[in-house]
ModelCIF file with pLDDT and N, C-alpha, C, O atoms, coordinates in Angstrom:
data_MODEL
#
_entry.id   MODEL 
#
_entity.id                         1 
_entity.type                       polymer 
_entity.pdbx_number_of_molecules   1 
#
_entity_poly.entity_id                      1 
_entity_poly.type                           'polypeptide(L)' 
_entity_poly.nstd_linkage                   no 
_entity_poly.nstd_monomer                   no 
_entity_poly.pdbx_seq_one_letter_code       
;(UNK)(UNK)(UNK)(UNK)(UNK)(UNK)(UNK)(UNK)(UNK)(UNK)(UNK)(UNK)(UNK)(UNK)(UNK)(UNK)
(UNK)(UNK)(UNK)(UNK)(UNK)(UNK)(UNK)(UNK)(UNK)(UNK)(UNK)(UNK)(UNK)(UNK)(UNK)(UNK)
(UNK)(UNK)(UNK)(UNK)(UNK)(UNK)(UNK)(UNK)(UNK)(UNK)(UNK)(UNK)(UNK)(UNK)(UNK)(UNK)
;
_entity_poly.pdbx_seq_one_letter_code_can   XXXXXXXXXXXXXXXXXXXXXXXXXXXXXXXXXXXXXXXXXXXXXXXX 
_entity_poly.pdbx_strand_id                 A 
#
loop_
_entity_poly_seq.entity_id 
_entity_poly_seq.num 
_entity_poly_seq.mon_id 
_entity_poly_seq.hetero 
1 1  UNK n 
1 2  UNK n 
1 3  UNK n 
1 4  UNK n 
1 5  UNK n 
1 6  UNK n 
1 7  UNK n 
1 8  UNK n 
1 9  UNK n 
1 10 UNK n 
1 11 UNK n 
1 12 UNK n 
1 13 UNK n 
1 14 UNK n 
1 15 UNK n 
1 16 UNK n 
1 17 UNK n 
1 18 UNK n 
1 19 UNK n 
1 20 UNK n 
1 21 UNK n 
1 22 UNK n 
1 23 UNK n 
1 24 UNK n 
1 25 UNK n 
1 26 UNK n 
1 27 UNK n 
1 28 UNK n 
1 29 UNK n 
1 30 UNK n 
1 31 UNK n 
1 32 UNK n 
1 33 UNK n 
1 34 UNK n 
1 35 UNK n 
1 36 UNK n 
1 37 UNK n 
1 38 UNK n 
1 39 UNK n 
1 40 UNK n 
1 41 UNK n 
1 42 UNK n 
1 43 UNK n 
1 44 UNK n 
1 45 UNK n 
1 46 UNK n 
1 47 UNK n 
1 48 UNK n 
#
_struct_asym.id          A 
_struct_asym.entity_id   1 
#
loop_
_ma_qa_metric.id 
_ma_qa_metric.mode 
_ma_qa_metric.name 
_ma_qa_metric.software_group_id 
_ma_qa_metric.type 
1 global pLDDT . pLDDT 
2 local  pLDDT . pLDDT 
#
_ma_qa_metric_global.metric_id      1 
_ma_qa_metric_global.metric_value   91.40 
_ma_qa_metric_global.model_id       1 
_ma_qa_metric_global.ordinal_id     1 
#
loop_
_ma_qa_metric_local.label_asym_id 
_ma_qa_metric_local.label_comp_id 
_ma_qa_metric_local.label_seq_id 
_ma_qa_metric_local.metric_id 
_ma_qa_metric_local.metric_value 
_ma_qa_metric_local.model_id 
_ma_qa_metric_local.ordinal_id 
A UNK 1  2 94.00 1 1  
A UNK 2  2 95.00 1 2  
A UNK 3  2 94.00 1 3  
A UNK 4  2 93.00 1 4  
A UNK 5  2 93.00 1 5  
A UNK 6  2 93.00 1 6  
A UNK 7  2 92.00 1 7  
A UNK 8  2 92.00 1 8  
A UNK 9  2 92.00 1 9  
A UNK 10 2 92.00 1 10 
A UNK 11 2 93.00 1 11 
A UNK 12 2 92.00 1 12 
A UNK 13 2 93.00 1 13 
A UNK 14 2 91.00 1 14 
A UNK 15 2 93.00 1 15 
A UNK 16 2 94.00 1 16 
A UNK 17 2 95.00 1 17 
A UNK 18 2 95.00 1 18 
A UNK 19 2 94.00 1 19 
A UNK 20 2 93.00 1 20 
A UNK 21 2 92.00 1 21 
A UNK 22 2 92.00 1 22 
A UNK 23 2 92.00 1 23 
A UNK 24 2 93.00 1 24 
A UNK 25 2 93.00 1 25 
A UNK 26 2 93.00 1 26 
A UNK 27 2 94.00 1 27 
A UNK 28 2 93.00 1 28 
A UNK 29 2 93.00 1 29 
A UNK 30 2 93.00 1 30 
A UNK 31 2 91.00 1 31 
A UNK 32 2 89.00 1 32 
A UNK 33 2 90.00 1 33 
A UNK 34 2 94.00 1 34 
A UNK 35 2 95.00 1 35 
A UNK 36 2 95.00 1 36 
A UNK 37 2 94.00 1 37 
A UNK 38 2 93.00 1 38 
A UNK 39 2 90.00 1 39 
A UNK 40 2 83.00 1 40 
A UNK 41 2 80.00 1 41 
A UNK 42 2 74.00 1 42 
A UNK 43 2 77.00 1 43 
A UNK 44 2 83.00 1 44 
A UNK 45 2 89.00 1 45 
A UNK 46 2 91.00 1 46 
A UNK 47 2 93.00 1 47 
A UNK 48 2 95.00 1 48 
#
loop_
_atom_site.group_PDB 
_atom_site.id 
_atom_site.type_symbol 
_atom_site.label_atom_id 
_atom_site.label_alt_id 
_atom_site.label_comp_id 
_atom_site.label_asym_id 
_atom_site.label_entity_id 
_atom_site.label_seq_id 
_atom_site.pdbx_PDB_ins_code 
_atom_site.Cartn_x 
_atom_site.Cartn_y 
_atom_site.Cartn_z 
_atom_site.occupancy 
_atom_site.B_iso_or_equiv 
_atom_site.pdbx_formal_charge 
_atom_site.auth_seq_id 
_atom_site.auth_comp_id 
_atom_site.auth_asym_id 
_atom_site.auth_atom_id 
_atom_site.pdbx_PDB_model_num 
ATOM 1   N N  . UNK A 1 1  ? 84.250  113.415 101.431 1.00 94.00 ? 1  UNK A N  1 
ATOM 2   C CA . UNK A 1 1  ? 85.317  113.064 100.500 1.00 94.00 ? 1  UNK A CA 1 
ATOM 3   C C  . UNK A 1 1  ? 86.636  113.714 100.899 1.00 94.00 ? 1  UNK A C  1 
ATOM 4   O O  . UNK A 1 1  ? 87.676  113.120 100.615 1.00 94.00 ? 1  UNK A O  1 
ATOM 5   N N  . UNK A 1 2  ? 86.679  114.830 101.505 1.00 95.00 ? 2  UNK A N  1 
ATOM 6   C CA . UNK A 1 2  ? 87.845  115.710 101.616 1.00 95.00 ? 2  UNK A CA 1 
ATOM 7   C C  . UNK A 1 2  ? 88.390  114.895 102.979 1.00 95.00 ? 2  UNK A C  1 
ATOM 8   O O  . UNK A 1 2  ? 89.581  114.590 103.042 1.00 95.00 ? 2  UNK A O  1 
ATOM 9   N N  . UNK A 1 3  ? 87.570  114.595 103.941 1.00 94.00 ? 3  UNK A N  1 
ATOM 10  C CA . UNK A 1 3  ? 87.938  113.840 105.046 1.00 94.00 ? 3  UNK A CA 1 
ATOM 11  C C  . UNK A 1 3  ? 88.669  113.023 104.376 1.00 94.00 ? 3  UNK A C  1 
ATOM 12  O O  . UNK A 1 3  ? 89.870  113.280 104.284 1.00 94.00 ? 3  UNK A O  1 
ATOM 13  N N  . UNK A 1 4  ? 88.127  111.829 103.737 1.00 93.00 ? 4  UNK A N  1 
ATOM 14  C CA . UNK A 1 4  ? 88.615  110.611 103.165 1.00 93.00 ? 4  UNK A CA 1 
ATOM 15  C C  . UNK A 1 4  ? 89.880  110.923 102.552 1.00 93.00 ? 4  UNK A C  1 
ATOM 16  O O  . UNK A 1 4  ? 90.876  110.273 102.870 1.00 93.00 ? 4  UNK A O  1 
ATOM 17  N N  . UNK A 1 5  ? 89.965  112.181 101.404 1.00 93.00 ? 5  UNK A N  1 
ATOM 18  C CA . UNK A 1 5  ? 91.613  112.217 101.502 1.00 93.00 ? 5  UNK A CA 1 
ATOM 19  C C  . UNK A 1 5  ? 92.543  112.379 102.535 1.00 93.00 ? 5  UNK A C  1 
ATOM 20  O O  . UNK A 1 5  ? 93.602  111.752 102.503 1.00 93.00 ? 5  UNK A O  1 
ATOM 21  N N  . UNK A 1 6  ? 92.172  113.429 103.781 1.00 93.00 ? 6  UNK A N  1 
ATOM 22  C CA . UNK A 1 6  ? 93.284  113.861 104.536 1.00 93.00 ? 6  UNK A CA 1 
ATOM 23  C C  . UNK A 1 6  ? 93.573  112.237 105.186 1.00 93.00 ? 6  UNK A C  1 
ATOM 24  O O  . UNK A 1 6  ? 94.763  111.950 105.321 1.00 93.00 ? 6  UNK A O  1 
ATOM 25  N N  . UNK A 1 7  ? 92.780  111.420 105.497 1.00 92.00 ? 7  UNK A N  1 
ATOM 26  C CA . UNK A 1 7  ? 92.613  110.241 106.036 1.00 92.00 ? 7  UNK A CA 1 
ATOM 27  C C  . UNK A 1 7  ? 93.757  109.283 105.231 1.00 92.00 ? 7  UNK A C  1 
ATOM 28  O O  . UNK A 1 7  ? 94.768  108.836 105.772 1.00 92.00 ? 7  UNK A O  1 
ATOM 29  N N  . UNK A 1 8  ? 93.393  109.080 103.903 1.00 92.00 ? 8  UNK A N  1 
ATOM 30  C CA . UNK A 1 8  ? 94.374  108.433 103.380 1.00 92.00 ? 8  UNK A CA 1 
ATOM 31  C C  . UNK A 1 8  ? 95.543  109.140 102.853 1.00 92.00 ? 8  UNK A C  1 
ATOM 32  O O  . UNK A 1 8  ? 96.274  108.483 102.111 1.00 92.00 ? 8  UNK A O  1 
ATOM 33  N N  . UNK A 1 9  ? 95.857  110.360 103.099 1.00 92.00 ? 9  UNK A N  1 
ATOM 34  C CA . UNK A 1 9  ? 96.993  111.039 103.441 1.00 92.00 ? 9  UNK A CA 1 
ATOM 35  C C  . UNK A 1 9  ? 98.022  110.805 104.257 1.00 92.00 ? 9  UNK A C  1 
ATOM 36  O O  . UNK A 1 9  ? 99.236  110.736 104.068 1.00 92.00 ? 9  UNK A O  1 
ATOM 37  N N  . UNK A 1 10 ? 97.320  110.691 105.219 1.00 92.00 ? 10 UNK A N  1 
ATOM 38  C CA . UNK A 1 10 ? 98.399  110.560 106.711 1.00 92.00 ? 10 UNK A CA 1 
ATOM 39  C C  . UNK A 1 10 ? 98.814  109.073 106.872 1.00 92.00 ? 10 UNK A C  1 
ATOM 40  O O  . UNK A 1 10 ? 99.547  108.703 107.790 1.00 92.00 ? 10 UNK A O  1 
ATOM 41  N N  . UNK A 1 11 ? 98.348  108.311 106.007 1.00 93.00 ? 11 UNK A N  1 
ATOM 42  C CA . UNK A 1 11 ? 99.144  106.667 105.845 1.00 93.00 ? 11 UNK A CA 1 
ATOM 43  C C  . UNK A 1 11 ? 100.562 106.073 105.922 1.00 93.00 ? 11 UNK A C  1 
ATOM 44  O O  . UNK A 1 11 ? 101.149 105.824 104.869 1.00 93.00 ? 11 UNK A O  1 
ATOM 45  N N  . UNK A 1 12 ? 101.000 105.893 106.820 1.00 92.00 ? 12 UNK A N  1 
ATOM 46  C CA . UNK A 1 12 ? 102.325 105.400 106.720 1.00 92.00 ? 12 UNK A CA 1 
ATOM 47  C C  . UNK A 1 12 ? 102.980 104.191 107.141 1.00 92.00 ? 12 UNK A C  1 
ATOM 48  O O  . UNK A 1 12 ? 102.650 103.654 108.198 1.00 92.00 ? 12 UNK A O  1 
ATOM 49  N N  . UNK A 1 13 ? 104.015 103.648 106.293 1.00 93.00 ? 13 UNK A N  1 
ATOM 50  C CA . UNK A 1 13 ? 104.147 102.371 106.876 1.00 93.00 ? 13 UNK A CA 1 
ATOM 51  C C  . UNK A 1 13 ? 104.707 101.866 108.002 1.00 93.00 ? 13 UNK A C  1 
ATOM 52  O O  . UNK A 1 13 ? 105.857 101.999 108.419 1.00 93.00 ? 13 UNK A O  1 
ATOM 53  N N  . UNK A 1 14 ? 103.544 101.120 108.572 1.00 91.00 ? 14 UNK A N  1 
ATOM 54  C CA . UNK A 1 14 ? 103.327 100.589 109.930 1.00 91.00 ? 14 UNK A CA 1 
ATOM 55  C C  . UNK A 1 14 ? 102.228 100.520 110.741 1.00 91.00 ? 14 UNK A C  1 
ATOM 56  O O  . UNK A 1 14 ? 101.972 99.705  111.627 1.00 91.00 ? 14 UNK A O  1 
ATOM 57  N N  . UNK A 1 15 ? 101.445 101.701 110.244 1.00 93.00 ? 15 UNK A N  1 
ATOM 58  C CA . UNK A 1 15 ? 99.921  102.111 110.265 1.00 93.00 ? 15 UNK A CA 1 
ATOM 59  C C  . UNK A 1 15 ? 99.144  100.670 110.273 1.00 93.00 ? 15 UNK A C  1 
ATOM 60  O O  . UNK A 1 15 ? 99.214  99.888  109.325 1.00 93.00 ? 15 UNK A O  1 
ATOM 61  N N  . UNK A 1 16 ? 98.415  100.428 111.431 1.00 94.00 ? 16 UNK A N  1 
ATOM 62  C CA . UNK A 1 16 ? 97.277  99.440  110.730 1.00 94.00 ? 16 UNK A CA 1 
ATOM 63  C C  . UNK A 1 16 ? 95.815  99.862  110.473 1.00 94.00 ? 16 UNK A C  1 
ATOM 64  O O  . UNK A 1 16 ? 95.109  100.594 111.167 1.00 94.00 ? 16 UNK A O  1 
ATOM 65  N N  . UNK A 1 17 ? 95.531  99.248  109.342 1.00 95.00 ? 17 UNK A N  1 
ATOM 66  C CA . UNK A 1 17 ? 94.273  99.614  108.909 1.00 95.00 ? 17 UNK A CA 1 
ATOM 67  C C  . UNK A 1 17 ? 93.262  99.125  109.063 1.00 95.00 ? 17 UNK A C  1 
ATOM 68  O O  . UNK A 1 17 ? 93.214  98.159  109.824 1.00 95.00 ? 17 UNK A O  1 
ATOM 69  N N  . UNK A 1 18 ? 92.388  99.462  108.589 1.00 95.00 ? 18 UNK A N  1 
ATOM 70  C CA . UNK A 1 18 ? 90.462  98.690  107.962 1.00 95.00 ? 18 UNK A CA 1 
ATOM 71  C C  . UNK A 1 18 ? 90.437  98.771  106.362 1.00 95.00 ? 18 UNK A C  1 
ATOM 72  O O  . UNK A 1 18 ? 91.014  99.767  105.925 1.00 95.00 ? 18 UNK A O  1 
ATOM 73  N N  . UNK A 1 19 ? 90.094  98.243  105.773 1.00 94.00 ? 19 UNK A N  1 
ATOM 74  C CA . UNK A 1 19 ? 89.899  97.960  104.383 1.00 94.00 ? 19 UNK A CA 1 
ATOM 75  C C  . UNK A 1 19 ? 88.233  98.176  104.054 1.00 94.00 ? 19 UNK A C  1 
ATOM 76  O O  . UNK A 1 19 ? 87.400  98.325  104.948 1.00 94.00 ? 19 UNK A O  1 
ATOM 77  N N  . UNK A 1 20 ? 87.946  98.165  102.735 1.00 93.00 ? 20 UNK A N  1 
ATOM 78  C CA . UNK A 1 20 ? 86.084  98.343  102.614 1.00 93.00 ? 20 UNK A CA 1 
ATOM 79  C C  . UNK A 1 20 ? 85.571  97.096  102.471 1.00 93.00 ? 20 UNK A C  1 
ATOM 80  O O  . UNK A 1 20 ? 84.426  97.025  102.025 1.00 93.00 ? 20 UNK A O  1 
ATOM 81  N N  . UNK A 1 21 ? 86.196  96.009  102.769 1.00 92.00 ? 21 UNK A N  1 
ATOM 82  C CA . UNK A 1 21 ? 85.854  94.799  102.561 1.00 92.00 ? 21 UNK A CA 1 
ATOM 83  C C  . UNK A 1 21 ? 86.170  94.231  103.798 1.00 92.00 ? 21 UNK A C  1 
ATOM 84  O O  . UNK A 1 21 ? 86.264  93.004  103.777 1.00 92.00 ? 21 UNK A O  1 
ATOM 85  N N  . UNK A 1 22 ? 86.378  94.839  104.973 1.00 92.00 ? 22 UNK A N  1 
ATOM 86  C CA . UNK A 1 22 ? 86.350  94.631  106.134 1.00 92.00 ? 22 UNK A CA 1 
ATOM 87  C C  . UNK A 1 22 ? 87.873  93.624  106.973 1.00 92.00 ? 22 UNK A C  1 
ATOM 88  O O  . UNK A 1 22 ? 87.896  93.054  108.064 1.00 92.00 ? 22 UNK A O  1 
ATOM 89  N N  . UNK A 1 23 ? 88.874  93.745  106.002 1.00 92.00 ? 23 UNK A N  1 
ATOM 90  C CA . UNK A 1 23 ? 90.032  92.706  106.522 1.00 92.00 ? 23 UNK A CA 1 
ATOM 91  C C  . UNK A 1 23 ? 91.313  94.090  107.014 1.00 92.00 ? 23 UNK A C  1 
ATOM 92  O O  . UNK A 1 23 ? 91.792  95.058  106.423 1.00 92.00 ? 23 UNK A O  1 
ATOM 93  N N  . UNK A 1 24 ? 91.462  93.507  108.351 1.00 93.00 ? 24 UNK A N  1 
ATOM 94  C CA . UNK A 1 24 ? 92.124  94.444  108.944 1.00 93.00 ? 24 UNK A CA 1 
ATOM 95  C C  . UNK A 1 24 ? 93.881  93.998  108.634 1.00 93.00 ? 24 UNK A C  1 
ATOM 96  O O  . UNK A 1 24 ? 94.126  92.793  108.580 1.00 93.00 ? 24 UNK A O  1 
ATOM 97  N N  . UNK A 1 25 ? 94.785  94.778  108.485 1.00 93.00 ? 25 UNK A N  1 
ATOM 98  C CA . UNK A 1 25 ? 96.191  94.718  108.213 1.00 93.00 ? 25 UNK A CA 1 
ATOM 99  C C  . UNK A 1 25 ? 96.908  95.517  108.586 1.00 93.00 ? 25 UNK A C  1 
ATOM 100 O O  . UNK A 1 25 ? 96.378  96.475  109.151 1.00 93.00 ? 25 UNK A O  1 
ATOM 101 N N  . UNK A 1 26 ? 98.481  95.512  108.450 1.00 93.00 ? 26 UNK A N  1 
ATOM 102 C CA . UNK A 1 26 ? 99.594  96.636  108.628 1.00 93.00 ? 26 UNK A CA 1 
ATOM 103 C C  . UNK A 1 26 ? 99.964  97.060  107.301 1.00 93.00 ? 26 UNK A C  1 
ATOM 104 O O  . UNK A 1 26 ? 99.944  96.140  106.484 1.00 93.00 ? 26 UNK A O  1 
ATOM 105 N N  . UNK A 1 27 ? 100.275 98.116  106.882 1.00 94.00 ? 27 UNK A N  1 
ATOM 106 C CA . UNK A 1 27 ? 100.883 98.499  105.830 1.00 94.00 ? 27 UNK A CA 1 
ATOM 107 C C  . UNK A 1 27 ? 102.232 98.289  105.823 1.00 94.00 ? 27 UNK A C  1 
ATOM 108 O O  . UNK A 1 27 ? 102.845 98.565  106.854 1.00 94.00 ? 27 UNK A O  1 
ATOM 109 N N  . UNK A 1 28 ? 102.865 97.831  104.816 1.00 93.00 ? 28 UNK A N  1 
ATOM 110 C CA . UNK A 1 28 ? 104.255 97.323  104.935 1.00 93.00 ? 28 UNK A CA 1 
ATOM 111 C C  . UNK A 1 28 ? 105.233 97.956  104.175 1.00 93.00 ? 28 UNK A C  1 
ATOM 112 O O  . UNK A 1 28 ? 106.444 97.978  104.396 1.00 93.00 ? 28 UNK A O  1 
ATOM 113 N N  . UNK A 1 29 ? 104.448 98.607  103.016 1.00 93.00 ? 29 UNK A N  1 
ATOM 114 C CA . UNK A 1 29 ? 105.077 99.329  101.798 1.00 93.00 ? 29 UNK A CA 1 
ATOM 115 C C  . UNK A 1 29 ? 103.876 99.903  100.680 1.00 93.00 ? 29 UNK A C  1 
ATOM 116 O O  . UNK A 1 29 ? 102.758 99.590  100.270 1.00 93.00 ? 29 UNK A O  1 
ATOM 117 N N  . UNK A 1 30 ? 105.278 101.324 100.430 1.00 93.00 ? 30 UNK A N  1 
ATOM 118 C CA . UNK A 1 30 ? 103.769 102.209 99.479  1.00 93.00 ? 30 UNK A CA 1 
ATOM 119 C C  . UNK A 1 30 ? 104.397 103.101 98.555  1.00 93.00 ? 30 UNK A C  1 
ATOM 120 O O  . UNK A 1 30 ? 105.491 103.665 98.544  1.00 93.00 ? 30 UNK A O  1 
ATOM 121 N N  . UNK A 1 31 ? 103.332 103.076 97.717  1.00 91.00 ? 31 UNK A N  1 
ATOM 122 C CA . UNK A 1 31 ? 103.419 103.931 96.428  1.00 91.00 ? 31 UNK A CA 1 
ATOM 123 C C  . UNK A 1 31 ? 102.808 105.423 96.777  1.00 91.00 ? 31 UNK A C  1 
ATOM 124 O O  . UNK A 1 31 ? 102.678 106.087 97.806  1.00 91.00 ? 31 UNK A O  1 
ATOM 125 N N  . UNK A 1 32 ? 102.609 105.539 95.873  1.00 89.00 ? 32 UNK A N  1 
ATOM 126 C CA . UNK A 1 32 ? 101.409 106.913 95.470  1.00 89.00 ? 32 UNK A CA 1 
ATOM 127 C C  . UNK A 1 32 ? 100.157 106.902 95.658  1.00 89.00 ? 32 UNK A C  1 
ATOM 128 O O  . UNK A 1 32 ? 99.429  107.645 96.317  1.00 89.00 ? 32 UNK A O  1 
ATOM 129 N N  . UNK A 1 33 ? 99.853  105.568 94.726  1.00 90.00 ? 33 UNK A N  1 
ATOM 130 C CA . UNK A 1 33 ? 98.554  104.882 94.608  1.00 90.00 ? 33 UNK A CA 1 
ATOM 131 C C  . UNK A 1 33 ? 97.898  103.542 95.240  1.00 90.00 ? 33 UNK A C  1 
ATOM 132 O O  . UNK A 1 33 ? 96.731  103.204 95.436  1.00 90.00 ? 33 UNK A O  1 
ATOM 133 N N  . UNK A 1 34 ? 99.564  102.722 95.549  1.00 94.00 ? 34 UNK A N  1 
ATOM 134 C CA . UNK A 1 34 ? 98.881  101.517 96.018  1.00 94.00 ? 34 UNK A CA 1 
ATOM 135 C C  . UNK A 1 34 ? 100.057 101.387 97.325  1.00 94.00 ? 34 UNK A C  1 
ATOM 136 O O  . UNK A 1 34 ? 101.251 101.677 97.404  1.00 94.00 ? 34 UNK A O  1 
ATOM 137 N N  . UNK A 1 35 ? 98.953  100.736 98.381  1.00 95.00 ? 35 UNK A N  1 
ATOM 138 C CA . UNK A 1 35 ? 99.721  100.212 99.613  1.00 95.00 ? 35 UNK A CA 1 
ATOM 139 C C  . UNK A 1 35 ? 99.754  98.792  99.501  1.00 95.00 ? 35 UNK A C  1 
ATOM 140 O O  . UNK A 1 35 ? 98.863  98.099  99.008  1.00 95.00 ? 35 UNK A O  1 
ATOM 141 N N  . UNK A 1 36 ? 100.798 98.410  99.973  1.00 95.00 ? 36 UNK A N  1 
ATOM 142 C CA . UNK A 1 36 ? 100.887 96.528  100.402 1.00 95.00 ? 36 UNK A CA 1 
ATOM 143 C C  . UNK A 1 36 ? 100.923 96.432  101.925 1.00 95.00 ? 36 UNK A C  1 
ATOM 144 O O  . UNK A 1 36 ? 101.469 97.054  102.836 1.00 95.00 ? 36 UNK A O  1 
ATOM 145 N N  . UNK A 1 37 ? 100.287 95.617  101.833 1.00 94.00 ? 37 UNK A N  1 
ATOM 146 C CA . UNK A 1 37 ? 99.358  95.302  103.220 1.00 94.00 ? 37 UNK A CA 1 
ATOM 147 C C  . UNK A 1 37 ? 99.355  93.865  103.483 1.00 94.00 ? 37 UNK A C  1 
ATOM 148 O O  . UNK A 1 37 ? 98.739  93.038  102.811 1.00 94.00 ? 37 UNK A O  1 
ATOM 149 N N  . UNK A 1 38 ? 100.083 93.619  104.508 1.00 93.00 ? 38 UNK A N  1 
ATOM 150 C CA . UNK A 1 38 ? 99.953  92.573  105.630 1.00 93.00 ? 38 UNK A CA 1 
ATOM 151 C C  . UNK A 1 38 ? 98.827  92.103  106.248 1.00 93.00 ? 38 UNK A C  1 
ATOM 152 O O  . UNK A 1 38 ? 98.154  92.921  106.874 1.00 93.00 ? 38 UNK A O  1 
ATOM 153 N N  . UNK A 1 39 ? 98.377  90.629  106.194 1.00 90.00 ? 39 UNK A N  1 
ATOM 154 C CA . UNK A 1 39 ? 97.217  90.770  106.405 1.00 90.00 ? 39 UNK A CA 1 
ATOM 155 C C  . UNK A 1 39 ? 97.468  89.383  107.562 1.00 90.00 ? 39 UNK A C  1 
ATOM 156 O O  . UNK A 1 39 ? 98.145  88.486  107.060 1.00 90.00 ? 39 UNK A O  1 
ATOM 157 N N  . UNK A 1 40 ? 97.120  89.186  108.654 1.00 83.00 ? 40 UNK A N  1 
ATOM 158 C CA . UNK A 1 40 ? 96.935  88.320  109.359 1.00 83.00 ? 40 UNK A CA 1 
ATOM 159 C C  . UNK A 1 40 ? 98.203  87.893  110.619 1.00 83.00 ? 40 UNK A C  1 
ATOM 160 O O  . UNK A 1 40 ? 98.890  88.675  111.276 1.00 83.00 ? 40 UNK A O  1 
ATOM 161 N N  . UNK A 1 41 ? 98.196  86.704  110.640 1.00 80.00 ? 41 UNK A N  1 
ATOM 162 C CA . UNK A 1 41 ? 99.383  86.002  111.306 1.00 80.00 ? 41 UNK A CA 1 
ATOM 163 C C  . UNK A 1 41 ? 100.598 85.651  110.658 1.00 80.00 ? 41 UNK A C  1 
ATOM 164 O O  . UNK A 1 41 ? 101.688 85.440  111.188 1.00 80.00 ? 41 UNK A O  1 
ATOM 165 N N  . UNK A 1 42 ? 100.329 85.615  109.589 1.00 74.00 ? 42 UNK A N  1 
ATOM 166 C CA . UNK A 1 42 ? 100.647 84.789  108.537 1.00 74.00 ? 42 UNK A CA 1 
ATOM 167 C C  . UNK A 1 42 ? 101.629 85.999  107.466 1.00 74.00 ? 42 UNK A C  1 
ATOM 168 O O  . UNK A 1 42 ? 101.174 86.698  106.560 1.00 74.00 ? 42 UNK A O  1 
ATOM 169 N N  . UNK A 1 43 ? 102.743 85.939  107.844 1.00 77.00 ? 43 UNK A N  1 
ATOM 170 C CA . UNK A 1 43 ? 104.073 86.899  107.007 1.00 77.00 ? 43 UNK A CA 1 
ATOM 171 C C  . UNK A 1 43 ? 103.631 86.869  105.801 1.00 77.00 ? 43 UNK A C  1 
ATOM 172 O O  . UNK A 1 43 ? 103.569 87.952  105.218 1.00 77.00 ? 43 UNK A O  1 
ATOM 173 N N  . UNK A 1 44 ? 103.271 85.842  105.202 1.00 83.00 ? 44 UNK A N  1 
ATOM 174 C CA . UNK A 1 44 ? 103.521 85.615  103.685 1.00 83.00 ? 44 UNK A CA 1 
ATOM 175 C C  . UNK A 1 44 ? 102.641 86.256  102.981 1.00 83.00 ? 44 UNK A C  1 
ATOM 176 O O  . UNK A 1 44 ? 102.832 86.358  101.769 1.00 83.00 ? 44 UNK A O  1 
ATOM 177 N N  . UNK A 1 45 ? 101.251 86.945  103.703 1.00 89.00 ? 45 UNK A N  1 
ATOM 178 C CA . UNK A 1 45 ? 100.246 87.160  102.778 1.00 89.00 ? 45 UNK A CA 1 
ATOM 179 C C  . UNK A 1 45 ? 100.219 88.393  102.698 1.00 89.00 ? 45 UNK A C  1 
ATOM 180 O O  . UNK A 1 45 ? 99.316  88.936  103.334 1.00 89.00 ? 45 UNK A O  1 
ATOM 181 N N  . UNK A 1 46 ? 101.089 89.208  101.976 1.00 91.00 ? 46 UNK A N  1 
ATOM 182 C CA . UNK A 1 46 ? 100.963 90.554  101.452 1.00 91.00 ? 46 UNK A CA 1 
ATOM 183 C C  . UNK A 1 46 ? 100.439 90.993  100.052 1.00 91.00 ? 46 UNK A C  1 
ATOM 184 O O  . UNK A 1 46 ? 101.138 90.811  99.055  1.00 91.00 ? 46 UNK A O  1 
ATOM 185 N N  . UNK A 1 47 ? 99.171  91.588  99.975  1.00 93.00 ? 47 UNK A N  1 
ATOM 186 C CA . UNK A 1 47 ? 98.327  92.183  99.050  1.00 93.00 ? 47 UNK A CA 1 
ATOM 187 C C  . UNK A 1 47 ? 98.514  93.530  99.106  1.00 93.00 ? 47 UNK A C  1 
ATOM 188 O O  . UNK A 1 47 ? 98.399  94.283  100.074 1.00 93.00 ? 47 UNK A O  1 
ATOM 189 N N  . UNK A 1 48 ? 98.928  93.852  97.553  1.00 95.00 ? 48 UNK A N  1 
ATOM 190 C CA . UNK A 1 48 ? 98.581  95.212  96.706  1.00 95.00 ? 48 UNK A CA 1 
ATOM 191 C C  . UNK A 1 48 ? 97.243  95.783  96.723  1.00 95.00 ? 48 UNK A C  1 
ATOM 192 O O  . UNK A 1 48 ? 96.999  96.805  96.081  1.00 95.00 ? 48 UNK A O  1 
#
């Protein structure tokens, strides 16, 4: 668990990720709590 925070600690936008549902993205913009995330080829599909 302590891993898992320092992990989602060091997040910043531009970072690309893995998700737990397995869809890989860029982070585009962020909160505290929630990142928006770029997901594909496709500009338009940014999820909270």
């Amino acid at each position: 668990e302590k891993e898992h925070q320092s992990l989602v600690a060091s997040v910043a936008v531009g970072d690309s990720i893995l998700t737990t549902s397995g869809f890989y993205g860029v982070v585009i913009d962020m909160t505290e709590d929630v990142v928006i995330v770029e997901f594909g080829s496709n500009k338009n599909c940014r999820i909270p």
